[in-house]
PDB file of N, CA and C in Angstrom:
ATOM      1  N   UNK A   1      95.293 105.202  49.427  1.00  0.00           N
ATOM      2  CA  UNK A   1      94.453 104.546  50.377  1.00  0.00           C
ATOM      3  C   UNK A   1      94.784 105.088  51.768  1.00  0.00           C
ATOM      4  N   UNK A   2      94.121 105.555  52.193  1.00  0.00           N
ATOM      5  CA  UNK A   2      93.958 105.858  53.811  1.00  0.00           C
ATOM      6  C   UNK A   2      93.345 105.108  54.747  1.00  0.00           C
ATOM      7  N   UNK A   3      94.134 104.991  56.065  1.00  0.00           N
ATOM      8  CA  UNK A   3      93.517 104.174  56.743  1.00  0.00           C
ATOM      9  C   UNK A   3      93.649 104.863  58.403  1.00  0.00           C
ATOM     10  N   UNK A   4      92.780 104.845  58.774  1.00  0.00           N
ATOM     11  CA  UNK A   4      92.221 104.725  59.942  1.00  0.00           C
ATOM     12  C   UNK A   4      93.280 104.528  61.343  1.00  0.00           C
ATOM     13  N   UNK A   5      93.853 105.758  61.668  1.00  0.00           N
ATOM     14  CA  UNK A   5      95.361 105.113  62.873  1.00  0.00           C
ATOM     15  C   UNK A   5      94.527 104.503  63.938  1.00  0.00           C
ATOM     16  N   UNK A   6      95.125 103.221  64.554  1.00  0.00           N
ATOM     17  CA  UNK A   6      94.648 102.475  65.455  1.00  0.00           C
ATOM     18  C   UNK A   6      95.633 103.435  66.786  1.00  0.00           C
ATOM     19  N   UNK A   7      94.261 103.157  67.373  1.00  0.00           N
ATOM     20  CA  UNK A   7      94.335 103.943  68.944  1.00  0.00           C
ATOM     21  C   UNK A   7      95.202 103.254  69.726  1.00  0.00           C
ATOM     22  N   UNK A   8      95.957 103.171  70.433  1.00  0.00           N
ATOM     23  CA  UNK A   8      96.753 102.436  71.658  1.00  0.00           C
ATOM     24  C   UNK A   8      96.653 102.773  72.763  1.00  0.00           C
ATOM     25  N   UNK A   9      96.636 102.262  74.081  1.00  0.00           N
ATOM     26  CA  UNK A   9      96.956 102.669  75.327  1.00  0.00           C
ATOM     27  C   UNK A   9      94.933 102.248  75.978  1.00  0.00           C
ATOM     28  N   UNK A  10      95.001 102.752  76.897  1.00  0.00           N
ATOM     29  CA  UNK A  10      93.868 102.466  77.644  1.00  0.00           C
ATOM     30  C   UNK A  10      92.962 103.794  76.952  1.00  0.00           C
ATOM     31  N   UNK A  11      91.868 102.758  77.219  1.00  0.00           N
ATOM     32  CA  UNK A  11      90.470 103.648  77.225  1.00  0.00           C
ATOM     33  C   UNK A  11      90.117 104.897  77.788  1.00  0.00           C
ATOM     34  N   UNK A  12      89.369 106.234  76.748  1.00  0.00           N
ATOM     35  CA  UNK A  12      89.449 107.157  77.494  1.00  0.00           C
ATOM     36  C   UNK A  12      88.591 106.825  78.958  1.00  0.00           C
ATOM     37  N   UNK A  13      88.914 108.002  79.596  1.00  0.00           N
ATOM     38  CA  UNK A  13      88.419 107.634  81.528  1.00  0.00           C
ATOM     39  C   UNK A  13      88.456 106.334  82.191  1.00  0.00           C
ATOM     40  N   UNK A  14      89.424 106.011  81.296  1.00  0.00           N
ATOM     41  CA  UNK A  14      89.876 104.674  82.201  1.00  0.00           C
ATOM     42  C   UNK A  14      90.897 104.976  83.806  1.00  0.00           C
ATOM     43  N   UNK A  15      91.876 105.814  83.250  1.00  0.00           N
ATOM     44  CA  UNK A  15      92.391 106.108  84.436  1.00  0.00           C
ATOM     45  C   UNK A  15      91.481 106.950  85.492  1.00  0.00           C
ATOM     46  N   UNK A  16      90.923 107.801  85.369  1.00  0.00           N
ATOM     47  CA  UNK A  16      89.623 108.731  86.218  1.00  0.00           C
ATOM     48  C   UNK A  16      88.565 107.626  87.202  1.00  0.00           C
ATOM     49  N   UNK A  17      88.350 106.811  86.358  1.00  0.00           N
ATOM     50  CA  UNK A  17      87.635 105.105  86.977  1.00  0.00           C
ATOM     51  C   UNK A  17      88.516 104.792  87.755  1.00  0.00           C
ATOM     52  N   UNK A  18      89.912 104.504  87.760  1.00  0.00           N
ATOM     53  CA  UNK A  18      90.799 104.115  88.652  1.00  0.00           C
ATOM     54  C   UNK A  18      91.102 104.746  90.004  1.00  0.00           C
ATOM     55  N   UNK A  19      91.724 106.149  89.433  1.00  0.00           N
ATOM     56  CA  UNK A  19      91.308 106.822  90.365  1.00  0.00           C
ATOM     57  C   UNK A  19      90.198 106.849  91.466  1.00  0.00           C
ATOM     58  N   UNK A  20      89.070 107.218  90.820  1.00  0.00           N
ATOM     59  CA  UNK A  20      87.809 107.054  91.737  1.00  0.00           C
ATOM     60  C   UNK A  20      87.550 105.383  92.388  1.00  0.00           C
ATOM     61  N   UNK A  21      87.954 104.587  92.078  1.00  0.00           N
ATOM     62  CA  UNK A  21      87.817 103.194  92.412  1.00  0.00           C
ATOM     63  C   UNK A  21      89.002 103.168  94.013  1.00  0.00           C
ATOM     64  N   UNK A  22      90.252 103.883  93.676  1.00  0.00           N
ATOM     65  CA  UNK A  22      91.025 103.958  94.530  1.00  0.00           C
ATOM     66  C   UNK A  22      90.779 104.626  96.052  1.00  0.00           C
ATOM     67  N   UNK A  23      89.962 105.981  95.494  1.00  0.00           N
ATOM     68  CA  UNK A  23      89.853 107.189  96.298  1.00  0.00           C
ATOM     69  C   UNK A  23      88.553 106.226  97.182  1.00  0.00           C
ATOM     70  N   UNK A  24      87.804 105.604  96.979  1.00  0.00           N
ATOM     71  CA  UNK A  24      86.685 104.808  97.243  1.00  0.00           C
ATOM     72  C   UNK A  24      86.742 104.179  98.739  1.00  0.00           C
ATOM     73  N   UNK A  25      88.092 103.107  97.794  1.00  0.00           N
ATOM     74  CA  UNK A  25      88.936 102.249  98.729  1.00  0.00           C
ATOM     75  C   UNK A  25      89.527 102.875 100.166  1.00  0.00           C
ATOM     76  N   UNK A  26      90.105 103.982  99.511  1.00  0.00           N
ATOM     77  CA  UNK A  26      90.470 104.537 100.909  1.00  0.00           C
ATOM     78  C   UNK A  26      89.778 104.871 102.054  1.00  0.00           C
ATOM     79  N   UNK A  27      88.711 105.560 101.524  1.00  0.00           N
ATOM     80  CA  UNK A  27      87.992 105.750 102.308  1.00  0.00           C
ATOM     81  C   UNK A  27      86.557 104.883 102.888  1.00  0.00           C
ATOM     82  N   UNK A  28      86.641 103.872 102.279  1.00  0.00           N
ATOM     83  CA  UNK A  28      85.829 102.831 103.044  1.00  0.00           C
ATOM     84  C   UNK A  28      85.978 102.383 104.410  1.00  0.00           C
ATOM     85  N   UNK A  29      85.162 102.339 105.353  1.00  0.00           N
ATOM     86  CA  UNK A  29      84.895 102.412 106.745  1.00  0.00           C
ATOM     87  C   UNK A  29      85.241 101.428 107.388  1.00  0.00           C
ATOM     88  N   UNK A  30      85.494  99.779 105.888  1.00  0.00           N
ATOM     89  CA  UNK A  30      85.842  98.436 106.467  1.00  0.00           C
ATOM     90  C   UNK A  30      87.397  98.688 105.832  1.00  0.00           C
ATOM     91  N   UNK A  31      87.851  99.683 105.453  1.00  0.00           N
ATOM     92  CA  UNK A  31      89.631  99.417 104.596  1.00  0.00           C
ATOM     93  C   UNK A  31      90.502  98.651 105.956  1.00  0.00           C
ATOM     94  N   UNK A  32      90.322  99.766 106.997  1.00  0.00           N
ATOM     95  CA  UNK A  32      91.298  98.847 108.337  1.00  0.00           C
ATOM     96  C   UNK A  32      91.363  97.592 108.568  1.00  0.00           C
ATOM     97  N   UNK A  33      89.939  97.121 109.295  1.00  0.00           N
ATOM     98  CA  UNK A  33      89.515  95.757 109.575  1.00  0.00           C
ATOM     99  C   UNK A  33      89.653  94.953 107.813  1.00  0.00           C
ATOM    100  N   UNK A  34      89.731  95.417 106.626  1.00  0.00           N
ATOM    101  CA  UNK A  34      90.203  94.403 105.988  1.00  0.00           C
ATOM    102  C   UNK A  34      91.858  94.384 105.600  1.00  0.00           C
ATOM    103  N   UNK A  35      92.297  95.344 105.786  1.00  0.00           N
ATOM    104  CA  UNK A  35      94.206  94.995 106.073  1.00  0.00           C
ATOM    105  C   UNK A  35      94.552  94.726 107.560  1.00  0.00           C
ATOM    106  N   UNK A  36      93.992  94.734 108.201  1.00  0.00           N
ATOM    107  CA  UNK A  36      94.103  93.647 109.351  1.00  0.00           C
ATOM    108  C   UNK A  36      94.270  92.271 109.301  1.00  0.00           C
ATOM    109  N   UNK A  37      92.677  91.689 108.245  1.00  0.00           N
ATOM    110  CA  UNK A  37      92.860  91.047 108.447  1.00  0.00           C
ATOM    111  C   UNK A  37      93.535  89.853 107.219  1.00  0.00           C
ATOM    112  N   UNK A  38      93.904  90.674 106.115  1.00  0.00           N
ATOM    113  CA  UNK A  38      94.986  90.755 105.358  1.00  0.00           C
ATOM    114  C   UNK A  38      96.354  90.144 106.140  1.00  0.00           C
ATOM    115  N   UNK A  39      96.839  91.079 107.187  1.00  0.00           N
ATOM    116  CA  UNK A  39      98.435  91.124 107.711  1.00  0.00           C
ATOM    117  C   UNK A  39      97.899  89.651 108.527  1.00  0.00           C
ATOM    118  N   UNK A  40      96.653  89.148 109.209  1.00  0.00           N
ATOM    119  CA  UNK A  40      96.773  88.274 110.010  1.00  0.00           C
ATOM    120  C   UNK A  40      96.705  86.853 109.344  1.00  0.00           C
ATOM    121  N   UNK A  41      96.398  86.949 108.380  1.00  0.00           N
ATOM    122  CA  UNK A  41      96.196  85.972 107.105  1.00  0.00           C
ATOM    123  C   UNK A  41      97.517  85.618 106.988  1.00  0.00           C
ATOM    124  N   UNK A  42      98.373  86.400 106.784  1.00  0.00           N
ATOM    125  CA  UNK A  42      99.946  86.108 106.225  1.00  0.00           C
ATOM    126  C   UNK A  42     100.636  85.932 106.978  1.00  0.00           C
ATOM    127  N   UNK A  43      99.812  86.332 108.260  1.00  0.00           N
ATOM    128  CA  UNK A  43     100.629  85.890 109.768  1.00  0.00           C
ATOM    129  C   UNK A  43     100.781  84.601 109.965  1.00  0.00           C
ATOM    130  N   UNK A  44      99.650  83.351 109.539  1.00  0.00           N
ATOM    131  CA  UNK A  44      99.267  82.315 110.568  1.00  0.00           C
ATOM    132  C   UNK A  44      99.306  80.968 109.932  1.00  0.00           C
ATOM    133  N   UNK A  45     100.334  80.409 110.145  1.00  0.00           N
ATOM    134  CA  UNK A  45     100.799  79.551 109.253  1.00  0.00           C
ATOM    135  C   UNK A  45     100.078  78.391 109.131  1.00  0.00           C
ATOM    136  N   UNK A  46      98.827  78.425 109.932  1.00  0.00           N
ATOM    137  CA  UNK A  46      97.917  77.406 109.835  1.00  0.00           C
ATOM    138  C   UNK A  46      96.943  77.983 108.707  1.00  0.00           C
ATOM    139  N   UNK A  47      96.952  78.881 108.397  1.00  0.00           N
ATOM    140  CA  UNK A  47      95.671  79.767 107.272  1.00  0.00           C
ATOM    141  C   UNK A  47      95.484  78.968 106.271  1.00  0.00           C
ATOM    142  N   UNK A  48      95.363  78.586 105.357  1.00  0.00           N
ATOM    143  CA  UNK A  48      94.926  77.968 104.336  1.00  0.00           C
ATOM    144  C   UNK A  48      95.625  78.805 102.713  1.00  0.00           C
ATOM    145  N   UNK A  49      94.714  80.045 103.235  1.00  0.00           N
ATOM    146  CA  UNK A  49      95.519  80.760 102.124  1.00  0.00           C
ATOM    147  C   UNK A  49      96.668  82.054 102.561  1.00  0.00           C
ATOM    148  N   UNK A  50      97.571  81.508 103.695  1.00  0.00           N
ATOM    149  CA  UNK A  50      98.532  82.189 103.766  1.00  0.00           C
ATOM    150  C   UNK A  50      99.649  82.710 102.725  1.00  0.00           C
ATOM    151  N   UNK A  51      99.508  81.981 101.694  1.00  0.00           N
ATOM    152  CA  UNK A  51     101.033  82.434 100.901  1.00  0.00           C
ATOM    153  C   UNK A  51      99.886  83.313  99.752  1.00  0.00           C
ATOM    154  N   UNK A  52      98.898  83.286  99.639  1.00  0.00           N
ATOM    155  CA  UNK A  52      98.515  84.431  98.852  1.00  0.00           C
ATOM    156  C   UNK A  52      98.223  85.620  99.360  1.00  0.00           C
ATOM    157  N   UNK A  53      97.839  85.696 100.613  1.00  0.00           N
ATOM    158  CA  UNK A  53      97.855  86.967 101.669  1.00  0.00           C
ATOM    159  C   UNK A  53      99.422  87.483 101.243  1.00  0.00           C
ATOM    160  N   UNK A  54     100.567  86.615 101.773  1.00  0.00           N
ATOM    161  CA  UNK A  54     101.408  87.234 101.738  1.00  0.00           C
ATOM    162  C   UNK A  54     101.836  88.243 100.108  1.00  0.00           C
ATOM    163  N   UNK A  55     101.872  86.988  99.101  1.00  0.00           N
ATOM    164  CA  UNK A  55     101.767  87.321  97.843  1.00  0.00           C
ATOM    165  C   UNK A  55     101.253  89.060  97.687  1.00  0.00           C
ATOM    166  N   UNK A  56     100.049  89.200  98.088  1.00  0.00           N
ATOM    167  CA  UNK A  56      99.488  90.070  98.074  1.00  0.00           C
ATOM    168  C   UNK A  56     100.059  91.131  98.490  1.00  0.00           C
ATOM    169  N   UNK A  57     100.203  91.313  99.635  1.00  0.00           N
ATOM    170  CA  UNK A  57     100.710  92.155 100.920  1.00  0.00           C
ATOM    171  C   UNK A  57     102.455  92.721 100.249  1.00  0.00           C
ATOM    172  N   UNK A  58     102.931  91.706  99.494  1.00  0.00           N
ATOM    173  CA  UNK A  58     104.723  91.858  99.422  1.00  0.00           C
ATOM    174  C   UNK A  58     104.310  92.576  98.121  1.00  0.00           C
ATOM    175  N   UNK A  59     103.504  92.462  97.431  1.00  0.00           N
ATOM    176  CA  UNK A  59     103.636  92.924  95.985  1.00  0.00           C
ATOM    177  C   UNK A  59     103.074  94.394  96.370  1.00  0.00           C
ATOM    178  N   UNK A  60     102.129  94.891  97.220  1.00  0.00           N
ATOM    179  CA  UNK A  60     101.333  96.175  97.343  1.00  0.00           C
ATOM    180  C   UNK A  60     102.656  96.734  98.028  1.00  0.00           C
ATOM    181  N   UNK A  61     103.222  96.358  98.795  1.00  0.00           N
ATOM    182  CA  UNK A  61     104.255  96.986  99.782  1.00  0.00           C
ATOM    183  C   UNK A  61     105.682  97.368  99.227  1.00  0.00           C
ATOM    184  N   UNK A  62     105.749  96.312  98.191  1.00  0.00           N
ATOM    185  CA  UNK A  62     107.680  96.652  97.888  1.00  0.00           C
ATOM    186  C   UNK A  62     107.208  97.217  96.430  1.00  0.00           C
ATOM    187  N   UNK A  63     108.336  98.375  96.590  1.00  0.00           N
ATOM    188  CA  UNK A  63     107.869  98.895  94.875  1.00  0.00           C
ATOM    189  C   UNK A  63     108.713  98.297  93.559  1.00  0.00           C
ATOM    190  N   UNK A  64     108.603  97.851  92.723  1.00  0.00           N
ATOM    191  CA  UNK A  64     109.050  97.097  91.950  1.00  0.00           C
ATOM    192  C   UNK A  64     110.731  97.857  91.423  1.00  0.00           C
ATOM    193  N   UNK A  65     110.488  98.867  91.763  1.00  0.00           N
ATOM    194  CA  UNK A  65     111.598  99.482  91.389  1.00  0.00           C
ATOM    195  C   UNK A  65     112.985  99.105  91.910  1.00  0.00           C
ATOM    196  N   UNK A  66     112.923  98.925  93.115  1.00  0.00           N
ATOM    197  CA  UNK A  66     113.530  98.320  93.997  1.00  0.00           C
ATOM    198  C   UNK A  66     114.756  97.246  93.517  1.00  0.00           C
ATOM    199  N   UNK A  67     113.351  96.164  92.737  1.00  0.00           N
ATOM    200  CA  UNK A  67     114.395  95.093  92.360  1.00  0.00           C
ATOM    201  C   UNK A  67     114.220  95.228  90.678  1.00  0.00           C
ATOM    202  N   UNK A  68     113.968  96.245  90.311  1.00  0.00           N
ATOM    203  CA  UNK A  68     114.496  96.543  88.758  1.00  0.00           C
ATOM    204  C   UNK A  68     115.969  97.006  88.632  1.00  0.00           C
ATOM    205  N   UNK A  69     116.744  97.527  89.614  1.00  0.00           N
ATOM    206  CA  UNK A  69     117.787  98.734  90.088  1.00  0.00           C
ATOM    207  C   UNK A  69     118.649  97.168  90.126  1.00  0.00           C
ATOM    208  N   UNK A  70     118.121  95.912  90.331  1.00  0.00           N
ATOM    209  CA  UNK A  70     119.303  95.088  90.960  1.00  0.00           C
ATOM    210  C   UNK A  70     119.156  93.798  89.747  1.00  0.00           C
ATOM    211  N   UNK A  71     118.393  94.282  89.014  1.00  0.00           N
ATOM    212  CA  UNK A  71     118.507  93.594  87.945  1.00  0.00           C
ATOM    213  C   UNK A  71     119.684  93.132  87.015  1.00  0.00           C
ATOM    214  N   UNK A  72     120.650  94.399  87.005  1.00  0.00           N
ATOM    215  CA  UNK A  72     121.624  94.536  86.252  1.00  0.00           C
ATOM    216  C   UNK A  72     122.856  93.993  87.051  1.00  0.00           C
ATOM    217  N   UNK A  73     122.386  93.805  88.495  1.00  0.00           N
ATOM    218  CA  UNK A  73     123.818  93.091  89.007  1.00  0.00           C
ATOM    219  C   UNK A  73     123.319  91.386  88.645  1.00  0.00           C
ATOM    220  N   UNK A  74     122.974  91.120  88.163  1.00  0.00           N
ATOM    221  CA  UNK A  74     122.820  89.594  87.670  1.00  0.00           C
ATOM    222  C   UNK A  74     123.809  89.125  87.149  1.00  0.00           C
ATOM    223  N   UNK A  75     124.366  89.899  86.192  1.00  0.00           N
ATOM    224  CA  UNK A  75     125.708  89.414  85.897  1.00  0.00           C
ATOM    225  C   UNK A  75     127.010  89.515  86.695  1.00  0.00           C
ATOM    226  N   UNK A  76     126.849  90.170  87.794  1.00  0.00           N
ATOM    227  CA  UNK A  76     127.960  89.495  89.147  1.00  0.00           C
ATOM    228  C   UNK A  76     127.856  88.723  89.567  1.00  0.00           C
ATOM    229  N   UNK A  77     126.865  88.123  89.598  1.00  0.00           N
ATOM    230  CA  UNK A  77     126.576  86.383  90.717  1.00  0.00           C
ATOM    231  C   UNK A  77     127.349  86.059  90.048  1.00  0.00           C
ATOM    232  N   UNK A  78     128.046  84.990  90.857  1.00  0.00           N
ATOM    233  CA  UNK A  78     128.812  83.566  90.250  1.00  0.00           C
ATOM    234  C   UNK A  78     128.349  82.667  91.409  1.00  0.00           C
ATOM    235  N   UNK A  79     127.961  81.261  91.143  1.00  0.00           N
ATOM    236  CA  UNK A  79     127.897  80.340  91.945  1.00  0.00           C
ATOM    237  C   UNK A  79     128.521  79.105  91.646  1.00  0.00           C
ATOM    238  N   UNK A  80     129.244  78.874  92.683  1.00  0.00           N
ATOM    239  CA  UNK A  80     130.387  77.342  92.136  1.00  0.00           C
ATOM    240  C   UNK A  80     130.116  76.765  93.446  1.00  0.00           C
ATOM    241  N   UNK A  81     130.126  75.593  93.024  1.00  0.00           N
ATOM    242  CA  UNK A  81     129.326  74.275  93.799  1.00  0.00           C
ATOM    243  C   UNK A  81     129.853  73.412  93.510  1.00  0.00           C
ATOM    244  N   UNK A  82     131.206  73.247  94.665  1.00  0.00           N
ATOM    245  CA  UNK A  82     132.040  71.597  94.534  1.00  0.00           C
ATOM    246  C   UNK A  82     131.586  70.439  95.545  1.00  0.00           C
ATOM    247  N   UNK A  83     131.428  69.387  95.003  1.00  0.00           N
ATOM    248  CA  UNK A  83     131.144  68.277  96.325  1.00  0.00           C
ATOM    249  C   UNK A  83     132.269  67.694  96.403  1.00  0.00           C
ATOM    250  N   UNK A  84     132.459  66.960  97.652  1.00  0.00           N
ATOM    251  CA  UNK A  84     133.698  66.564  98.099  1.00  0.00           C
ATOM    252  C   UNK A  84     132.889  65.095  98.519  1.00  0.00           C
ATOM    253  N   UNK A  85     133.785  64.143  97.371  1.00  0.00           N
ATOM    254  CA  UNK A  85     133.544  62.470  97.603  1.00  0.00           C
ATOM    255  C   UNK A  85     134.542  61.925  98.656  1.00  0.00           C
ATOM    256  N   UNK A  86     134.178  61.297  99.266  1.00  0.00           N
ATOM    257  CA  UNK A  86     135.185  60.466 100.406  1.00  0.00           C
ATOM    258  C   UNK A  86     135.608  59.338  99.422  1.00  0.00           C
ATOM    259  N   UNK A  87     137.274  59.722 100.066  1.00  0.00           N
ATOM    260  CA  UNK A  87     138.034  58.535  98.695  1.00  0.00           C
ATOM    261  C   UNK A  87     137.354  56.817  99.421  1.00  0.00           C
ATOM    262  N   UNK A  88     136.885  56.085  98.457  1.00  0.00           N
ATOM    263  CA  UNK A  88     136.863  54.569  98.803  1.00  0.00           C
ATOM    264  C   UNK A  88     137.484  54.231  98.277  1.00  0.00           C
ATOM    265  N   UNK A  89     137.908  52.853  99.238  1.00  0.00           N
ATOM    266  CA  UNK A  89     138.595  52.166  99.499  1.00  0.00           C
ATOM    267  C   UNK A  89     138.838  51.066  97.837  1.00  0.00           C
ATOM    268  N   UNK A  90     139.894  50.786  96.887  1.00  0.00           N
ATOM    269  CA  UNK A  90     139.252  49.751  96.282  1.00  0.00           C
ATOM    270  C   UNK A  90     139.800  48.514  96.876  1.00  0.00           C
ATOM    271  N   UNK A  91     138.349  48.101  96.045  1.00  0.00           N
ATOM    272  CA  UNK A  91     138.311  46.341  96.740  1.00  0.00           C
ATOM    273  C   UNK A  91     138.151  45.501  95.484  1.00  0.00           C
ATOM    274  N   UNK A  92     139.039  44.442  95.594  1.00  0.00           N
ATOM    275  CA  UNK A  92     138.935  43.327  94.308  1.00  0.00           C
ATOM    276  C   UNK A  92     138.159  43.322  94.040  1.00  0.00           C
ATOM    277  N   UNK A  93     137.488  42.513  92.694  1.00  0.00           N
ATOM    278  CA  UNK A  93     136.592  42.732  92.200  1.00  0.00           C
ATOM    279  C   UNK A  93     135.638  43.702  91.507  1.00  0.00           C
ATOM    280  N   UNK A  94     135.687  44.686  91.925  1.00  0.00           N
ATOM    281  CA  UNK A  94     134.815  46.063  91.615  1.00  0.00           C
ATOM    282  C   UNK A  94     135.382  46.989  90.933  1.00  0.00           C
TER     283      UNK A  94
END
């Protein structure tokens, strides 16, 4: 019985679409005035949708690689967290 190998990965000219979708972007005449007003969005803490501007803006800007590299120091953290009770007093009864 033979069967049929299932294809994986993206669609052909899927990446070429991307590409051209990108190359598009760049050169659109509103790209400035809309990362303007992108950065002023994430600026203004009255905005409404400030934390998704930012969202946006931190994820296009920092390359993930970055904090893949610091992944592996996870196992150096240590965090120890003592509280300090003020001795009371005892009192009869209690």
């Amino acid at each position: 019985m033979c069967k049929t190998p299932v294809k994986r990965g993206r669609l052909a000219g899927t990446r070429a679409r991307q590409l051209e979708l990108k190359q598009t972007l760049l050169e659109h005449p509103d790209a400035p005035e809309v990362i303007e007003t992108a950065v002023r969005t994430a600026s203004d803490d009255n905005h409404k949708n400030q934390t998704a501007a930012q969202n946006t803006l931190i994820y296009r800007m920092l390359p993930i690689s970055t904090f893949e590299k610091a992944v592996d120091s996870w196992e150096e953290i240590n965090i120890v967290i003592n509280t300090i009770r003020p001795e009371t007093e005892a009192t009869e009864g209690r």
